[in-house]
Each structure stands twice: as C-alpha cells, then as structure tokens.
C-alpha atoms as a PDB file:
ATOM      1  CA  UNK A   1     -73.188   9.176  55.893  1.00  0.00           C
ATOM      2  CA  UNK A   2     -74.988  11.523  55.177  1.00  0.00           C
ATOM      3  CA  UNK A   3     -74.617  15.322  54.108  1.00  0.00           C
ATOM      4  CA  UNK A   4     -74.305  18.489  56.510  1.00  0.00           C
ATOM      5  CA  UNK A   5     -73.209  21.537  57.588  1.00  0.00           C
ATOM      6  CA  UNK A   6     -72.406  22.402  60.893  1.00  0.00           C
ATOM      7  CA  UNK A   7     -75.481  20.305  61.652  1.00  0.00           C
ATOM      8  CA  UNK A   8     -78.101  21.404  58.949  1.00  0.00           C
ATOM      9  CA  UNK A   9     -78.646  18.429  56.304  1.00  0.00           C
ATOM     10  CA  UNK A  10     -78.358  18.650  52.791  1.00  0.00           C
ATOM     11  CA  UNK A  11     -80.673  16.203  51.464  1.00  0.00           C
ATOM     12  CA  UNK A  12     -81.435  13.661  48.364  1.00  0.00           C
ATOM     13  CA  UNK A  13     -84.262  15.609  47.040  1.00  0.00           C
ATOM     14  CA  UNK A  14     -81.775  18.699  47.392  1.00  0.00           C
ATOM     15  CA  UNK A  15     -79.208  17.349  45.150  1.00  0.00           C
ATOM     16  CA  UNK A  16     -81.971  16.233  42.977  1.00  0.00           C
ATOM     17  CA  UNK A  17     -83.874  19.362  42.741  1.00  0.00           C
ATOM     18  CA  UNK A  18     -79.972  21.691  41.667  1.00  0.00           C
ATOM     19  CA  UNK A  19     -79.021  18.967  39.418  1.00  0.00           C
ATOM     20  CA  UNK A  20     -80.624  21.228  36.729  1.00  0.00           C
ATOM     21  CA  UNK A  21     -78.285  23.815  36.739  1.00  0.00           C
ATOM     22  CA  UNK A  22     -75.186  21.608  36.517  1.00  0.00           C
ATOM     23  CA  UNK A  23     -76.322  19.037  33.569  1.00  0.00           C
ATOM     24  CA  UNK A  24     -73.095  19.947  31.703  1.00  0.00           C
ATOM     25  CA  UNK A  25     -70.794  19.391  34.843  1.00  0.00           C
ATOM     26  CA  UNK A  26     -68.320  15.965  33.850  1.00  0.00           C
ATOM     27  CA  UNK A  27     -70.065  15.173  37.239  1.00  0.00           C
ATOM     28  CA  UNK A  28     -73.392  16.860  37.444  1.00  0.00           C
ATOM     29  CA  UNK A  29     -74.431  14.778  41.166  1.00  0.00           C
ATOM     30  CA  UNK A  30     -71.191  16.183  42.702  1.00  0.00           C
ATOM     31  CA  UNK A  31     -71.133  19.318  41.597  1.00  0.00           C
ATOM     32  CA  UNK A  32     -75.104  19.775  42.571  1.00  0.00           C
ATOM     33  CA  UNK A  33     -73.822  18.752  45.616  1.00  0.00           C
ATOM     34  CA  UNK A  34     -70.623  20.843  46.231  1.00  0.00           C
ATOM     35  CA  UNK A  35     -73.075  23.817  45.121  1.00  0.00           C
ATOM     36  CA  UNK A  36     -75.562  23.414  47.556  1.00  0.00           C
ATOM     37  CA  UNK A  37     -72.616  23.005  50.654  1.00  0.00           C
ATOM     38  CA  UNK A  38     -71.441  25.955  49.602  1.00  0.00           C
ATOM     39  CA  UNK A  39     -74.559  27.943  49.395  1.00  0.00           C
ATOM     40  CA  UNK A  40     -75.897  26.640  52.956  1.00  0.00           C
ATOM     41  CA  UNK A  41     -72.456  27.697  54.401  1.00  0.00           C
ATOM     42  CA  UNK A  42     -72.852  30.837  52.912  1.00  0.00           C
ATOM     43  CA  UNK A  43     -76.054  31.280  54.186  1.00  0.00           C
ATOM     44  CA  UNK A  44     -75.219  30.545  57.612  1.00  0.00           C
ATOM     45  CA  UNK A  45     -72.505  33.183  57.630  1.00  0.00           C
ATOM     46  CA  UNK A  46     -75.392  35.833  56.320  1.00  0.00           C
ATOM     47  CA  UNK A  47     -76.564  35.013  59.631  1.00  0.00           C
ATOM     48  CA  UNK A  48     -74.014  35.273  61.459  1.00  0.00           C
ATOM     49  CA  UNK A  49     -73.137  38.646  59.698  1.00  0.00           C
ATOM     50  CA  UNK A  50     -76.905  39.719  60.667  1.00  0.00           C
ATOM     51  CA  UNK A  51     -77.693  39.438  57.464  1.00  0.00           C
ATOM     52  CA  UNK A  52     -81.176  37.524  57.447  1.00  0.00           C
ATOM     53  CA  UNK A  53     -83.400  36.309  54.713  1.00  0.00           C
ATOM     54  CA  UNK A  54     -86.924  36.755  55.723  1.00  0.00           C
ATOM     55  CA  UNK A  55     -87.723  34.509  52.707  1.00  0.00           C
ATOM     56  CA  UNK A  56     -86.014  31.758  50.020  1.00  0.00           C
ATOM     57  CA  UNK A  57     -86.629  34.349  47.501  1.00  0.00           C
ATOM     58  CA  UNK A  58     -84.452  37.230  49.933  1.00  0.00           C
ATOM     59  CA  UNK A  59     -81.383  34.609  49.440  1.00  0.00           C
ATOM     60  CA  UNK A  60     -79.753  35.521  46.523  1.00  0.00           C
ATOM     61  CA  UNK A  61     -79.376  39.100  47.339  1.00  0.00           C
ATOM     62  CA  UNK A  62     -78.507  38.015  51.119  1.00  0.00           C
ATOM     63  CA  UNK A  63     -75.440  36.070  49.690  1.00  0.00           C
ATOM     64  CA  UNK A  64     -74.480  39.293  47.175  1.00  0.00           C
ATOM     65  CA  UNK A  65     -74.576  41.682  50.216  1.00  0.00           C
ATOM     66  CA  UNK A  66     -71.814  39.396  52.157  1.00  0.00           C
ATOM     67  CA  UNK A  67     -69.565  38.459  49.514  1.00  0.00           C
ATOM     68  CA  UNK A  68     -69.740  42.595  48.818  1.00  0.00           C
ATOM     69  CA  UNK A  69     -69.127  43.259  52.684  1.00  0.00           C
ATOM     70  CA  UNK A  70     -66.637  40.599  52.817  1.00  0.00           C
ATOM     71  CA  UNK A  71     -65.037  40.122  49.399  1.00  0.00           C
ATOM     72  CA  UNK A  72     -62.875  42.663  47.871  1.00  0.00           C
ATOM     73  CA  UNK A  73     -61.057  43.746  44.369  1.00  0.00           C
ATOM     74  CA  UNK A  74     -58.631  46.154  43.649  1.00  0.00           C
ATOM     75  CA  UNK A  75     -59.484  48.099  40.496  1.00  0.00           C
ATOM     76  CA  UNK A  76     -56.594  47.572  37.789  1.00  0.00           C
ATOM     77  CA  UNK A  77     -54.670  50.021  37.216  1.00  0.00           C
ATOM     78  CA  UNK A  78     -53.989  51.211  33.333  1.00  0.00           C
ATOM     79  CA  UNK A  79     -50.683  49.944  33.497  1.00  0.00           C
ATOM     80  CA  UNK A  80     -52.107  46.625  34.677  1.00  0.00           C
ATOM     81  CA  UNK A  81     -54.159  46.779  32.170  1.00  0.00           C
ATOM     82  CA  UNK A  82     -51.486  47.522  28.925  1.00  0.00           C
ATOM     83  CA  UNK A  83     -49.338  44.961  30.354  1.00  0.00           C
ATOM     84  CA  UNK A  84     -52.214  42.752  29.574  1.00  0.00           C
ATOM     85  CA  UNK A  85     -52.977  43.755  26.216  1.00  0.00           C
ATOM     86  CA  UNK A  86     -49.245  43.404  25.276  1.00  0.00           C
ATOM     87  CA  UNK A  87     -49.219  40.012  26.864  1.00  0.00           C
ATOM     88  CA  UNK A  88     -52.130  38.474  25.132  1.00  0.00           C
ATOM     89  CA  UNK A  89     -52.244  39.959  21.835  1.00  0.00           C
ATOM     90  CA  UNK A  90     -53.944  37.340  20.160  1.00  0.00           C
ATOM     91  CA  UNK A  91     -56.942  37.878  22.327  1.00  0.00           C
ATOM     92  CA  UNK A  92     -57.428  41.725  21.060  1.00  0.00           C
ATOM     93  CA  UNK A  93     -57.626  40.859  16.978  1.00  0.00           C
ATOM     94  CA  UNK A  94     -60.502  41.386  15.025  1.00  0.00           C
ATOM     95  CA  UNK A  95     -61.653  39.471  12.161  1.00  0.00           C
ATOM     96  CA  UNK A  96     -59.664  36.361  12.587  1.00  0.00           C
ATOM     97  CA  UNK A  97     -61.288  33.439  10.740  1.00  0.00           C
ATOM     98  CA  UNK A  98     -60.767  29.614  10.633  1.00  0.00           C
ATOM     99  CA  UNK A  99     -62.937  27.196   8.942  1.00  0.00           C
ATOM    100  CA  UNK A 100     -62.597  24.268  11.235  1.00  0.00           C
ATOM    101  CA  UNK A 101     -63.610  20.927  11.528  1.00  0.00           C
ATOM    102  CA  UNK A 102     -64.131  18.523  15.079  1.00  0.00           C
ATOM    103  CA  UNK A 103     -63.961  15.174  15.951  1.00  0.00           C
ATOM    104  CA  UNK A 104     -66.486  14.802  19.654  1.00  0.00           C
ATOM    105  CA  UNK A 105     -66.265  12.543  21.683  1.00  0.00           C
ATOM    106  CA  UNK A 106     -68.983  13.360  24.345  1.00  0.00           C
ATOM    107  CA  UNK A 107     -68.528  12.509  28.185  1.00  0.00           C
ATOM    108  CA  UNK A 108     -72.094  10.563  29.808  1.00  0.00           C
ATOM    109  CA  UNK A 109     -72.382   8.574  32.613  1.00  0.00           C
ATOM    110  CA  UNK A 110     -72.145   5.850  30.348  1.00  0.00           C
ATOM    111  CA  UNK A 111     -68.644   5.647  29.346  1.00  0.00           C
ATOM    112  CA  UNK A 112     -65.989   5.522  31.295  1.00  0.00           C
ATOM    113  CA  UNK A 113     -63.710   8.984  30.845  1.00  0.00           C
ATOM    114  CA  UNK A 114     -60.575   6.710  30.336  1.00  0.00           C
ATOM    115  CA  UNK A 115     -62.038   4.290  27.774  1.00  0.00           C
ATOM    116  CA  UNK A 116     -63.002   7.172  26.048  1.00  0.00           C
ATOM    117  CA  UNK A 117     -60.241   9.297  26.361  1.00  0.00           C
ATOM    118  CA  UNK A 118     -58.261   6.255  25.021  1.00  0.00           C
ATOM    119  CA  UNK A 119     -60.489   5.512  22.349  1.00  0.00           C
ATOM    120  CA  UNK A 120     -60.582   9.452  21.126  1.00  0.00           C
ATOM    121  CA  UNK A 121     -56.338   8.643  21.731  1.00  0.00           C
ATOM    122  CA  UNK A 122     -56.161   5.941  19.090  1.00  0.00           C
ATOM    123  CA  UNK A 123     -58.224   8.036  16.629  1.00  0.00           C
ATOM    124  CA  UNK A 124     -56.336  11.054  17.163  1.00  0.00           C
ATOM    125  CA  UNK A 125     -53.165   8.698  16.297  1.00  0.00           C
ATOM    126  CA  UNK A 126     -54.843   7.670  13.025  1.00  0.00           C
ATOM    127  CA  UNK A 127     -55.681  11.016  11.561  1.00  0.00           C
ATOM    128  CA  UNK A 128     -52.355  12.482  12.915  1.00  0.00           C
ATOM    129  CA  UNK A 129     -50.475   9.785  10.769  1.00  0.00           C
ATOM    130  CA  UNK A 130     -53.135   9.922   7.836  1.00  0.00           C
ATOM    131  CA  UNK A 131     -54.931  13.525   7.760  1.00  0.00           C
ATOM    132  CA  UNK A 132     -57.167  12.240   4.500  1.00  0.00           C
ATOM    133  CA  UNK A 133     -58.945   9.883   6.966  1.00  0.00           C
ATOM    134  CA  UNK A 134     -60.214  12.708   8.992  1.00  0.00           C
ATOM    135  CA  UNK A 135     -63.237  13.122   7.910  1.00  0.00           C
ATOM    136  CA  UNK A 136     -63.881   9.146   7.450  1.00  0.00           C
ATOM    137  CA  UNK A 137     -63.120   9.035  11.179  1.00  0.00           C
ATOM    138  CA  UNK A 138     -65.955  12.054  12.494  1.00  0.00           C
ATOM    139  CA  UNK A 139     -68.556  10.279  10.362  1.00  0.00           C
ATOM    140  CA  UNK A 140     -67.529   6.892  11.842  1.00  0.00           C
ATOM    141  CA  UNK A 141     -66.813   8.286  15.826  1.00  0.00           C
ATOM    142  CA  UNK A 142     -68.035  11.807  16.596  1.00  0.00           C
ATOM    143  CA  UNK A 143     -70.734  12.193  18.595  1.00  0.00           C
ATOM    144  CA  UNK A 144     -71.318  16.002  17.472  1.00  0.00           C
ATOM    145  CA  UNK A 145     -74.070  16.164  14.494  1.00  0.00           C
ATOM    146  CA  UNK A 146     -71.108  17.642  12.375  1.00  0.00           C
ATOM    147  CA  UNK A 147     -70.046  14.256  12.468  1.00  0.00           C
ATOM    148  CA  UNK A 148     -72.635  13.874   9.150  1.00  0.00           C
ATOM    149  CA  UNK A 149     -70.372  16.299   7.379  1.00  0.00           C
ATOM    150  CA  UNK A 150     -67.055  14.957   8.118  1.00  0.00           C
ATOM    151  CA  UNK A 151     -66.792  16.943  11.201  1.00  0.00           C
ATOM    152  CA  UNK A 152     -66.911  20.600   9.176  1.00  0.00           C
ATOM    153  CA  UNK A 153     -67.801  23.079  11.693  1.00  0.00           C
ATOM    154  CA  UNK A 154     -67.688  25.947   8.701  1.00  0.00           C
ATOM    155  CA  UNK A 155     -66.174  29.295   9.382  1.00  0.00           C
ATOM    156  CA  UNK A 156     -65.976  30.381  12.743  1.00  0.00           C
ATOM    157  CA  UNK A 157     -64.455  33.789  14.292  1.00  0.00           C
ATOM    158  CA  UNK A 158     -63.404  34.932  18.076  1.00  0.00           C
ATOM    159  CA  UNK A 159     -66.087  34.823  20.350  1.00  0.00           C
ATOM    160  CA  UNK A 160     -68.348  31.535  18.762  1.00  0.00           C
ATOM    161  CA  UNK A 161     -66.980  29.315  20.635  1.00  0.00           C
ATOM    162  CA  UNK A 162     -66.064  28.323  24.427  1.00  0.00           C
ATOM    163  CA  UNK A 163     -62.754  29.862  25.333  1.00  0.00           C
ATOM    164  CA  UNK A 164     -60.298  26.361  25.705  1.00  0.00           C
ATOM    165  CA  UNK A 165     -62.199  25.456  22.085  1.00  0.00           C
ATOM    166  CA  UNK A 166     -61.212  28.954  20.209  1.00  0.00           C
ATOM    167  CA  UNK A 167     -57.112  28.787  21.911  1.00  0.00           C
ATOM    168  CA  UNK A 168     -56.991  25.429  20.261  1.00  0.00           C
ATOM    169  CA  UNK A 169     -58.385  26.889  16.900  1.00  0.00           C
ATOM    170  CA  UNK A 170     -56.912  29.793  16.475  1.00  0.00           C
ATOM    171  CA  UNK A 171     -53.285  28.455  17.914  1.00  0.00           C
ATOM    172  CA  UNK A 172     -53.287  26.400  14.447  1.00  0.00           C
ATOM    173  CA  UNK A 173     -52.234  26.744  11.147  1.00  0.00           C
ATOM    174  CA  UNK A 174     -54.153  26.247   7.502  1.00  0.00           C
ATOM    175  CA  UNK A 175     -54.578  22.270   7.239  1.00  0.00           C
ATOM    176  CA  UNK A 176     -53.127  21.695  10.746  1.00  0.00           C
ATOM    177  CA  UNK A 177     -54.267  18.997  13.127  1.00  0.00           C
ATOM    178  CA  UNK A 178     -53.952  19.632  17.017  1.00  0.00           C
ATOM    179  CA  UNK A 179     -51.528  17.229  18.377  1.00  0.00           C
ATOM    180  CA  UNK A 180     -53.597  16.767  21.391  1.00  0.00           C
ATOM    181  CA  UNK A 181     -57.414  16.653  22.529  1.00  0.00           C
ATOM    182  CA  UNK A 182     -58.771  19.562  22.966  1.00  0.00           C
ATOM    183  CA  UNK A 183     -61.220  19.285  26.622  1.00  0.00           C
ATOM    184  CA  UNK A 184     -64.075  21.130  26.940  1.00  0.00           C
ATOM    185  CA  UNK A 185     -67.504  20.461  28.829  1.00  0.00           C
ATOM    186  CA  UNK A 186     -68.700  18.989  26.228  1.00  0.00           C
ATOM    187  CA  UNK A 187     -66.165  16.198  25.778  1.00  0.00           C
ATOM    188  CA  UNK A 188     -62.527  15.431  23.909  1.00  0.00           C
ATOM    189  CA  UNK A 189     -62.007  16.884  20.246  1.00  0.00           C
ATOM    190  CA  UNK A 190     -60.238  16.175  17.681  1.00  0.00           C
ATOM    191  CA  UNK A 191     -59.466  19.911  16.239  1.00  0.00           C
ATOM    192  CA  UNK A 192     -58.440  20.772  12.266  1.00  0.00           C
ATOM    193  CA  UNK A 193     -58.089  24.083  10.606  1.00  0.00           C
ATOM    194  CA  UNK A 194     -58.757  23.551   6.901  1.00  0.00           C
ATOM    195  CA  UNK A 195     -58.136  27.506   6.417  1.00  0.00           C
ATOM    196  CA  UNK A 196     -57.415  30.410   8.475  1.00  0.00           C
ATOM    197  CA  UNK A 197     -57.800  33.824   8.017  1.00  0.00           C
ATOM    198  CA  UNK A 198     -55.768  36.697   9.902  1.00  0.00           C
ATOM    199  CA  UNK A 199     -57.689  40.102  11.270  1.00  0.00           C
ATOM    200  CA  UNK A 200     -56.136  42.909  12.296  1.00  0.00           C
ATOM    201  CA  UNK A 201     -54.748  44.173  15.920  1.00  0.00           C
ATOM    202  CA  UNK A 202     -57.405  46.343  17.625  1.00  0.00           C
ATOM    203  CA  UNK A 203     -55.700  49.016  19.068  1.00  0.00           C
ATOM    204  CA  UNK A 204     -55.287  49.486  22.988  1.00  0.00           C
ATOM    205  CA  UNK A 205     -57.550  52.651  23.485  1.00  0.00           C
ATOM    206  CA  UNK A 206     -60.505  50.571  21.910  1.00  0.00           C
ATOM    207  CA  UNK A 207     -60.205  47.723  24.572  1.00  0.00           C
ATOM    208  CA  UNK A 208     -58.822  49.134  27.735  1.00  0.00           C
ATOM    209  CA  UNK A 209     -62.663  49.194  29.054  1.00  0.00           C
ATOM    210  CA  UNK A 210     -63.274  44.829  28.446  1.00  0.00           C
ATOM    211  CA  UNK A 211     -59.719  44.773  29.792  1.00  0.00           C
ATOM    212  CA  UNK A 212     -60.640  46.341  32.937  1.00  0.00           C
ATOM    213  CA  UNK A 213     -63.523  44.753  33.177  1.00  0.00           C
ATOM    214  CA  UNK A 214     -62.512  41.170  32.555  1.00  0.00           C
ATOM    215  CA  UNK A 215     -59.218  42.142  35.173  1.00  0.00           C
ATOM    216  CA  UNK A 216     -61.559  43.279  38.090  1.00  0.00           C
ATOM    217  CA  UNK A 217     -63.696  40.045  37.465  1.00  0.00           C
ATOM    218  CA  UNK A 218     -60.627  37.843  37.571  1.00  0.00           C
ATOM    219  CA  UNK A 219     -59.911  39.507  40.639  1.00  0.00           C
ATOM    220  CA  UNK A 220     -63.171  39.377  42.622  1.00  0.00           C
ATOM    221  CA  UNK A 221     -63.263  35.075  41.253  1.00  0.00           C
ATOM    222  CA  UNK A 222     -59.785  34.830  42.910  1.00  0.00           C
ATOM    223  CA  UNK A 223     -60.900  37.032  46.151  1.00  0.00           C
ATOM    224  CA  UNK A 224     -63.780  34.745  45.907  1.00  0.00           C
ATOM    225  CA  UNK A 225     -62.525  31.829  45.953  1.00  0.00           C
ATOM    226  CA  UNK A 226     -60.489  32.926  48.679  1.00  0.00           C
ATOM    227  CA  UNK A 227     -62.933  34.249  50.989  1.00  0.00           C
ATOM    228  CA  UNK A 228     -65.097  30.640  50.650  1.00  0.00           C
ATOM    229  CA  UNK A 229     -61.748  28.269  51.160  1.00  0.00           C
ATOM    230  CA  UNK A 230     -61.459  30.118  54.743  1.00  0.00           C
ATOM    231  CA  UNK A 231     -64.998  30.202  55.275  1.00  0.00           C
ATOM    232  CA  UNK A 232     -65.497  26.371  54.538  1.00  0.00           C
ATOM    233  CA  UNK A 233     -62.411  26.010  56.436  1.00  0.00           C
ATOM    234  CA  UNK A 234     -64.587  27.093  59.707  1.00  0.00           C
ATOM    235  CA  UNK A 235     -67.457  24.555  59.415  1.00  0.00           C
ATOM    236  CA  UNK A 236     -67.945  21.391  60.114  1.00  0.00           C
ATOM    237  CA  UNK A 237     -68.875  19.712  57.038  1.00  0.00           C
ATOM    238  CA  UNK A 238     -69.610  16.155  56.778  1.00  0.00           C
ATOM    239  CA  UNK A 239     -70.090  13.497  54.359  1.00  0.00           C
ATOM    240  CA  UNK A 240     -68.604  15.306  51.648  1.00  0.00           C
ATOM    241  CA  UNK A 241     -65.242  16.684  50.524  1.00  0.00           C
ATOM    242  CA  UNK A 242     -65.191  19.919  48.083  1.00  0.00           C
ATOM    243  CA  UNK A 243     -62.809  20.144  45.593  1.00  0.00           C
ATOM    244  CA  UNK A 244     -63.125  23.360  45.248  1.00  0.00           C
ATOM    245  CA  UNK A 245     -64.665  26.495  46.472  1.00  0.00           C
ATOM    246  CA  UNK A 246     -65.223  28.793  43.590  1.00  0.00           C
ATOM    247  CA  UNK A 247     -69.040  27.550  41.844  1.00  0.00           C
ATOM    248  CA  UNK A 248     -70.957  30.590  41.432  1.00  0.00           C
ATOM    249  CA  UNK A 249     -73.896  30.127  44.304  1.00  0.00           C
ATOM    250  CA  UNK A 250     -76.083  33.002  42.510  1.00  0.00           C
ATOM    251  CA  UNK A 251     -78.209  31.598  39.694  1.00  0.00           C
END
C-alpha cells in the first residue's frame, strides 16, 4: 500500500532523499518516513490556515508561523523554576569529573537488536561477576574505537556527553560498574567509573536563566506534541502508522 495523506503520496524517492537526516535513528527508513507524514500534514494545515508557501524554500518558515499561531507555552514562573533546581540538583554542579570507561555495542541493520542486546547481556554478566575482565572484554566486543584501550573513555565532565550517557556516569561511584546497559542512539554500553571527582553546587541566581529556558522548551515539545497528535488525528493517513508525533519537521 502505499503512503499518503489525505490523498497526496509520499513516495520512495521521498523516504530516500530524508533518510539523511535520520542516519542515527535505531530505524532510520521509518523515521524518514514518519518525518515526512508529519511535515506534509503540516503543510496542508498551513493551507488551510492561509498560510501558503509560494516556494519549497518558503516551507520551513510556513510551518514555524503555524505551530506559533497554533502552539502555545506558558512562561515558568520563578517558583517553577526553584522547584526545579531543588529537584534536580545534580544537574546544576560544576566541575564534576569521572574518568570512565565503555563497553559499545552498536545497533546496524545487521544485527538483530535482541541478539545483541543478549549478547551485550552475557558480557555485562561477566564483568559484573569479574570487574578485572573489563577491559579484556571492550578489546574483545566493543564496537567503539576505545575498545583498543580497554574501553577508557579518559576524563569526562557534564555536558560531553549525550544526556541518558552522562545520568549513567555520573549516578556511579569510583570503580563502579552499571548494573544495567546504558541505551543511547548509538547502541548498548557497558558503563565503569574508574574515578570520580565531585564539583561544587552552582548557586540558583546563576542558573535561573537555562532553567527557564530549558522549562519553556519542555513546554512548547509537550504543546507540540500535542497540537500534531490532534492534527494527525484529522487526516486520513494511509499505509503507515506513527508512533509518535513529536520529530522536529524544521531542519
């Protein structure tokens, strides 16, 4: 079957032509494709907001002038905001340090996700019981070029890393081993902390600012998401089902 909305085709050489932009997606074909349903539905309701693109190259600030007509944020307030900062102290430190060490193993279309997750199961298991075989086991399994050097990923601070990465890492103590994988969109890891470091607590009145800022975000990606579920909701889409409604349309 193939792929439309409310009548307009998405084609082969469409999906083809976006996979570029999601080449780290654990499923780069369907999110190209969920991407591009999204976009045309949003570009029909430009339309029907009389919002028109005289151009392909008007499109992207079409689409930013309806989700700014028809997507809204409240601003957080500073209370909002200190509750926040008291909540999630660990994310408002400065000069935290770990020198860390990873065990990768990368998803590809190759490998099935649950032999791998399996396989990165079993080795988990092994350094879990015997920590000294760490670095044995990277050399032998990871897929990351640290792999060469035992896995050592040297010292890292907040920031250096992709947020699900640096909880796991700084959630663990000197010589500690996660207990679990660690996902990311690069694959599973296997996460040690040879040595950690504490900073210092950065005080309220220097953060409030990224606080706001990262609060009103949060809020306009939940409005978001929002806004497109309903709007999806009215089309008739065929030959596809989204799993979600929240991939940024605006490249």
């Amino acid at each position: 079957m193939s792929i439309s909305v409310n009548g307009i085709e998405i084609t082969d050489a469409d999906i083809e032509q976006e996979l570029a932009h999601h080449a780290e997606a654990p499923n780069p074909v369907k999110a190209a494709t969920e991407a591009l349903v999204l976009r045309q539905a949003l570009l029909q309701a430009t339309q029907q907001a009389g919002l028109i693109a005289h151009n392909a190259n008007e499109e992207d600030a079409i689409i930013e002038r309806l989700l700014a007509k028809e997507v809204k944020a409240p601003t957080p307030t500073e209370e909002e905001c200190r509750r926040y900062y008291s909540n999630h102290p660990a994310r408002f430190r400065s000069g935290d340090l770990v020198e860390a060490s990873h065990i990768l193993f990368q998803v590809t279309d190759k490998v099935p996700l649950d032999a791998l997750r399996q396989k990165a199961q079993e080795i988990l298991a092994r350094v879990l019981d015997d920590p000294a075989a760490f670095e044995q086991c990277a050399r032998d399994f990871s897929n990351c070029p640290s792999g060469d050097s035992g896995g050592n990923l040297g010292q890292l601070t907040r920031g250096q890393t992709v947020p699900e990465f640096e909880r796991a890492l700084f959630a663990l103590a000197t010589g500690e081993i996660a207990d679990r994988l660690v996902e990311t969109r690069f694959g599973l890891h296997i996460v040690r902390v040879a040595r950690k470091v504490e900073g210092a607590q950065l005080p309220f009145e220097l953060v409030k600012e990224s606080i706001a800022r990262f609060l009103t975000d949060y809020a306009k990606t939940k409005a978001t998401r929002q806004y497109l579920e309903i709007l999806v909701g009215q089309m008739d889409i065929q030959g596809v089902e989204l799993s979600y409604a929240a991939t940024p349309l605006v490249q």
